[in-house]
Protein backbone atom coordinates (compact mmCIF):
# COMPACT_ATOMS: atom_id res chain seq x y z
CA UNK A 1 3.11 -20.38 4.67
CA UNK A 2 0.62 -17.52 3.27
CA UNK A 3 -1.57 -15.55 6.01
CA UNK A 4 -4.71 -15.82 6.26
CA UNK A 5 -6.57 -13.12 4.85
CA UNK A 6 -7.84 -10.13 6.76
CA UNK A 7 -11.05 -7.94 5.82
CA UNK A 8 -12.81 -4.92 8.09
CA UNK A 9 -16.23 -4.89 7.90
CA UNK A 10 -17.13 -1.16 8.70
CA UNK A 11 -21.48 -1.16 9.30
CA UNK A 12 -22.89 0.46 12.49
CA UNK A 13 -25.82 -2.37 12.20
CA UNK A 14 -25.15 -5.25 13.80
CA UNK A 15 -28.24 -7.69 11.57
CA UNK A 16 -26.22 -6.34 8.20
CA UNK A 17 -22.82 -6.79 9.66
CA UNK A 18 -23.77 -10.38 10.12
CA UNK A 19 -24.86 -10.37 6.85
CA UNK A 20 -21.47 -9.42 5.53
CA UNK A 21 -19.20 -11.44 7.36
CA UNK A 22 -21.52 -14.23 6.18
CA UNK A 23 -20.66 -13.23 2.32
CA UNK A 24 -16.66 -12.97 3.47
CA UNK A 25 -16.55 -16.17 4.49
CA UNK A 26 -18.09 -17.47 1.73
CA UNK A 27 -15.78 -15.69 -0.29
CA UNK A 28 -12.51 -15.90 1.23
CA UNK A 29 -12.70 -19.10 3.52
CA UNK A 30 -10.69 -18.84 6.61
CA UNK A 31 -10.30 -15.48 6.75
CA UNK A 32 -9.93 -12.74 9.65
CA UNK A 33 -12.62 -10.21 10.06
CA UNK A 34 -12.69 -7.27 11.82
CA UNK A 35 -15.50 -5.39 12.82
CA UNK A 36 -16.38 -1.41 13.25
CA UNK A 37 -19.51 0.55 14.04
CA UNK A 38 -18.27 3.92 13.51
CA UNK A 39 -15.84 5.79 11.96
CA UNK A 40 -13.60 6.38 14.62
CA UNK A 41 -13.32 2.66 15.09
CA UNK A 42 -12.68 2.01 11.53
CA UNK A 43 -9.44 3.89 12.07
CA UNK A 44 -8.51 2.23 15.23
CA UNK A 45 -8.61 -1.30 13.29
CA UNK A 46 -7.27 0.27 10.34
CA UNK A 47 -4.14 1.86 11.85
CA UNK A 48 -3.85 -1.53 14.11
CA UNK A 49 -3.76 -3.85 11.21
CA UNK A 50 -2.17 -1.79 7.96
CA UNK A 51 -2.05 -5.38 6.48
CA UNK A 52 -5.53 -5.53 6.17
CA UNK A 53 -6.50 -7.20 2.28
CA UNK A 54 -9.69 -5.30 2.44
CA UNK A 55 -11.99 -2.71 3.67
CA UNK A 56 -16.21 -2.90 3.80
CA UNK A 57 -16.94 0.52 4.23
CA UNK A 58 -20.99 1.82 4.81
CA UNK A 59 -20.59 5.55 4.17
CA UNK A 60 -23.55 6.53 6.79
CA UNK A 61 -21.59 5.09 9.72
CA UNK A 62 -21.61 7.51 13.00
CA UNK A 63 -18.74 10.22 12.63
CA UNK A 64 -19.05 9.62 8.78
CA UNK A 65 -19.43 12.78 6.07
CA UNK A 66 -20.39 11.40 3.20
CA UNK A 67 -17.71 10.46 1.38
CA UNK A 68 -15.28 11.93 3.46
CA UNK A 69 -14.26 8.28 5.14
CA UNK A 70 -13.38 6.81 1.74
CA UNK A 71 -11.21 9.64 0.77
CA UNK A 72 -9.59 9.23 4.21
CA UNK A 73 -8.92 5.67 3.70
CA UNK A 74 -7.61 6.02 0.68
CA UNK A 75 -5.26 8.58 0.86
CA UNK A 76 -3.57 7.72 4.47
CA UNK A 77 -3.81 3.86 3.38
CA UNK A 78 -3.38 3.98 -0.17
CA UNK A 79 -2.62 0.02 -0.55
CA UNK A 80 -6.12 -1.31 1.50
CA UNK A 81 -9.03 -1.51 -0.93
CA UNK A 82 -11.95 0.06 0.03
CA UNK A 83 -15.49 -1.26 -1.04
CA UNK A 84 -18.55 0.77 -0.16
CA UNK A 85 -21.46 -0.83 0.99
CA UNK A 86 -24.70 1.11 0.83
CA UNK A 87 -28.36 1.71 0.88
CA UNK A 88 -27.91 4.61 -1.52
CA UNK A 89 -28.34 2.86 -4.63
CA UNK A 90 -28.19 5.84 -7.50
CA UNK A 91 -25.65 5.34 -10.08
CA UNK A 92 -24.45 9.02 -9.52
CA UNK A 93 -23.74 7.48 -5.90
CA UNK A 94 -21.89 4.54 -6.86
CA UNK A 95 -19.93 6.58 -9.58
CA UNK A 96 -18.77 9.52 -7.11
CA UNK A 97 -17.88 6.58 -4.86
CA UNK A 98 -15.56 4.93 -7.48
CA UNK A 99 -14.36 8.53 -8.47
CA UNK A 100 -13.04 8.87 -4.85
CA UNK A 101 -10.97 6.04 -4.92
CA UNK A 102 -13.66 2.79 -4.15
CA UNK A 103 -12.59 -0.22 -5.59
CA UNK A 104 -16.15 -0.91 -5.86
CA UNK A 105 -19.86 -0.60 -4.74
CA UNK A 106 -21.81 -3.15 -3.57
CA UNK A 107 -25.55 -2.09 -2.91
CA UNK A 108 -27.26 -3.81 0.43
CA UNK A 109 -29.79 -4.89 -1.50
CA UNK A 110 -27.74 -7.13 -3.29
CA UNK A 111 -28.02 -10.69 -2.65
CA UNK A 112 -25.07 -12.88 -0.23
CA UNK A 113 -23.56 -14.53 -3.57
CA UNK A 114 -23.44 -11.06 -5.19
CA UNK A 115 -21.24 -9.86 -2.32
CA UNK A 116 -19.48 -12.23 -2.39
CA UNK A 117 -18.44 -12.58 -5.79
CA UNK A 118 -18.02 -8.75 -5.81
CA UNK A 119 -15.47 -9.53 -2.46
CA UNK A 120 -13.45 -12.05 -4.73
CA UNK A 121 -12.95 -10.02 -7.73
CA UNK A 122 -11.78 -6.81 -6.14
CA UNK A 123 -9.20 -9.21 -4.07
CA UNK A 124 -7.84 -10.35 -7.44
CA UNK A 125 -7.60 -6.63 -8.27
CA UNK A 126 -10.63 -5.59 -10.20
CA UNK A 127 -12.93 -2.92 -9.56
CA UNK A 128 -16.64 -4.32 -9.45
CA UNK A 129 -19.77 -2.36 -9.83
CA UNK A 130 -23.45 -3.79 -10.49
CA UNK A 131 -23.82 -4.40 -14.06
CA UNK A 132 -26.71 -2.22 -14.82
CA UNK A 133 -24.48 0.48 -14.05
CA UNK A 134 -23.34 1.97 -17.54
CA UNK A 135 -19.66 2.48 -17.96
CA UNK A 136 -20.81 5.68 -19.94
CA UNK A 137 -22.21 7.30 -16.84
CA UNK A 138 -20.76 10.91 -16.68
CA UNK A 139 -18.29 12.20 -14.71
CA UNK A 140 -20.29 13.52 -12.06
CA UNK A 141 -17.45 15.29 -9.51
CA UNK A 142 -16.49 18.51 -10.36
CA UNK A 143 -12.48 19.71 -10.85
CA UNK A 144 -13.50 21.71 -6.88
CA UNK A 145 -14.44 18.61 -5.45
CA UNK A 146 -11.69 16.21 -6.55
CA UNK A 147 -9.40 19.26 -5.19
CA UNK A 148 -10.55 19.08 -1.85
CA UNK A 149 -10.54 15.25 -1.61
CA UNK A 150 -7.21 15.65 -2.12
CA UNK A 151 -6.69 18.03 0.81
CA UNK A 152 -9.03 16.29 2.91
CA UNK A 153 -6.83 13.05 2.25
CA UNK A 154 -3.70 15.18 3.23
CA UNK A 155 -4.99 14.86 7.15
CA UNK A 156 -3.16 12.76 9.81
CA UNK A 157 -5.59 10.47 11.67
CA UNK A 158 -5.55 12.87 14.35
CA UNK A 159 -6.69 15.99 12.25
CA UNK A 160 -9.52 14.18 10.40
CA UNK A 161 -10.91 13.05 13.82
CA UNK A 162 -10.44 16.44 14.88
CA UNK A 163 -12.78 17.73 11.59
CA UNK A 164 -14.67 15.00 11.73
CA UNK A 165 -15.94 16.43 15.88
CA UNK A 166 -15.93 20.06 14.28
CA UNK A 167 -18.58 18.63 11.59
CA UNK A 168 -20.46 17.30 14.54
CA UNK A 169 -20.66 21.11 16.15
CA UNK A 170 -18.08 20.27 18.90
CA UNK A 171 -16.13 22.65 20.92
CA UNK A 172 -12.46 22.91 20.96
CA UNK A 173 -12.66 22.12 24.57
CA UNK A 174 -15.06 19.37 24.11
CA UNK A 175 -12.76 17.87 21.07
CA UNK A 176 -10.13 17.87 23.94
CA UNK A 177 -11.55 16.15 26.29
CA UNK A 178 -12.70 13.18 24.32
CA UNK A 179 -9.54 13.15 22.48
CA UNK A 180 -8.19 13.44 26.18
CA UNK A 181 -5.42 16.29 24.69
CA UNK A 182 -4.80 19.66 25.94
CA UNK A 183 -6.95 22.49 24.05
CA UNK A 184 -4.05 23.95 23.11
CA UNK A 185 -3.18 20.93 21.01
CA UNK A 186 -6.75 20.81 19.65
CA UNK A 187 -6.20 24.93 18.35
CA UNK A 188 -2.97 23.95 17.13
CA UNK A 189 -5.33 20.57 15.12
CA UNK A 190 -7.70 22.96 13.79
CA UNK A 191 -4.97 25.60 12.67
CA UNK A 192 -3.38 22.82 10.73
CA UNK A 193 -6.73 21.47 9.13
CA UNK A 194 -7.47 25.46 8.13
CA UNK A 195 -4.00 25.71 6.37
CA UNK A 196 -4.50 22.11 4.38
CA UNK A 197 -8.14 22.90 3.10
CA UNK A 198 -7.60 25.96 2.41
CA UNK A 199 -10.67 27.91 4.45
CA UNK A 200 -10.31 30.36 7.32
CA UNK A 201 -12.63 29.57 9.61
CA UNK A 202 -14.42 26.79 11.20
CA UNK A 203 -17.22 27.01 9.24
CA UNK A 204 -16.01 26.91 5.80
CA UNK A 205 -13.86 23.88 6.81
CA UNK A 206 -17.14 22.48 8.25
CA UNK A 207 -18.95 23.46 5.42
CA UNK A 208 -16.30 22.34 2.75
CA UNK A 209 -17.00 18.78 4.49
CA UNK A 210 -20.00 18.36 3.33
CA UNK A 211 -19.36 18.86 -0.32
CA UNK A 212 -18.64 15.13 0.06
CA UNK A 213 -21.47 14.40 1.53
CA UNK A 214 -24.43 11.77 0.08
CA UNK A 215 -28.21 11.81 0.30
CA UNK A 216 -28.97 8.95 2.86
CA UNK A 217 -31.39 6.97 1.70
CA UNK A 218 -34.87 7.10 2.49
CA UNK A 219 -36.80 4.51 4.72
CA UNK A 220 -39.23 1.80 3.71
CA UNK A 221 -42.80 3.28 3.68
């Protein structure tokens, strides 16, 4: 007997999560959704259910850089499709999105049957992108940057959380307390996250974070 299904839908607002799970199910009926508000908790259902057919992903979740979730996804689970879902809407977004390893890019804006459809063809493998977006768009992420998603997507869960608290302007001793490790294993964290990016400091690493990083969009006047 074949599983059901299982999809994460990763949005930190509840009225658009809704939303979504009302385009999976219209997609993929009887399927199992599971749902994340932040990054962190993206992980948590990711590393619970490594089975998962599918992953929603809104790239200005809490604890998100950009970009920097996507790369993480795809490079600790390289067999989950990831779909961004987003209110940044420029084609250089979408394209830097697929360039990092998105099966696809589905704008908010779009309507419930253009999720959905969008959900069905990257479960039968394609990649799907609005159609007004020009295959011929150029290559907008530099040699540097596809380097460092690479590095980035080197971390173990633990390390990126670790980053992801240093991009936030946490303390090692902080980090260690919500992590609810020693400090020493925190130093020992960072040390590791130094070597793999390839900075020497704190701040570069912090700043080399944010070369992934995406305009958010701007609010309805």
């Amino acid at each position: 007997m074949q599983l059901a299904q299982k999809i994460v839908i990763a949005d930190d607002h509840p009225l658009f999560r809704a939303a979504l799970k009302q385009a999976v199910t219209q997609a993929v009926p009887g399927v199992a959704i599971l749902e994340a508000d932040t990054l962190a908790a993206v992980q948590e259902r990711v590393e619970a259910h490594d089975d998962a057919d599918l992953v929603l992903l809104d790239i200005h979740m809490p604890g998100a850089q950009g970009f920097s979730g996507l790369v993480f996804l795809r490079g600790q689970y390289p067999g989950i499709p990831v779909v961004v879902v987003s209110g940044s809407e420029e084609p250089q977004v979408m394209k830097r999105a697929i360039d990092y390893g998105a099966s696809g890019f589905i704008p908010k804006s779009a309507p419930l049957e253009v999720i959905s459809g969008a959900i069905v063809a990257v479960l039968q493998g394609e990649e799907w992108l609005p159609q007004e977006i020009s295959d011929s768009l150029d290559d907008l992420v530099t040699e540097e940057d596809q380097k460092f998603a690479a590095a980035l997507a080197s971390l173990t869960p633990q390390q990126f959380r670790v980053l992801t608290m240093l991009t936030e302007g946490l303390l090692n001793k902080q980090i260690a307390y919500e992590l609810n490790v020693s400090e020493a294993t925190i130093k020992a964290h960072v040390t590791a996250i130094l070597r793999k990016l390839g900075v020497h400091s704190r701040t570069q690493a912090v700043i080399a974070a944010q070369r992934l990083g995406v305009e958010l969009p701007k609010p309805a006047v």
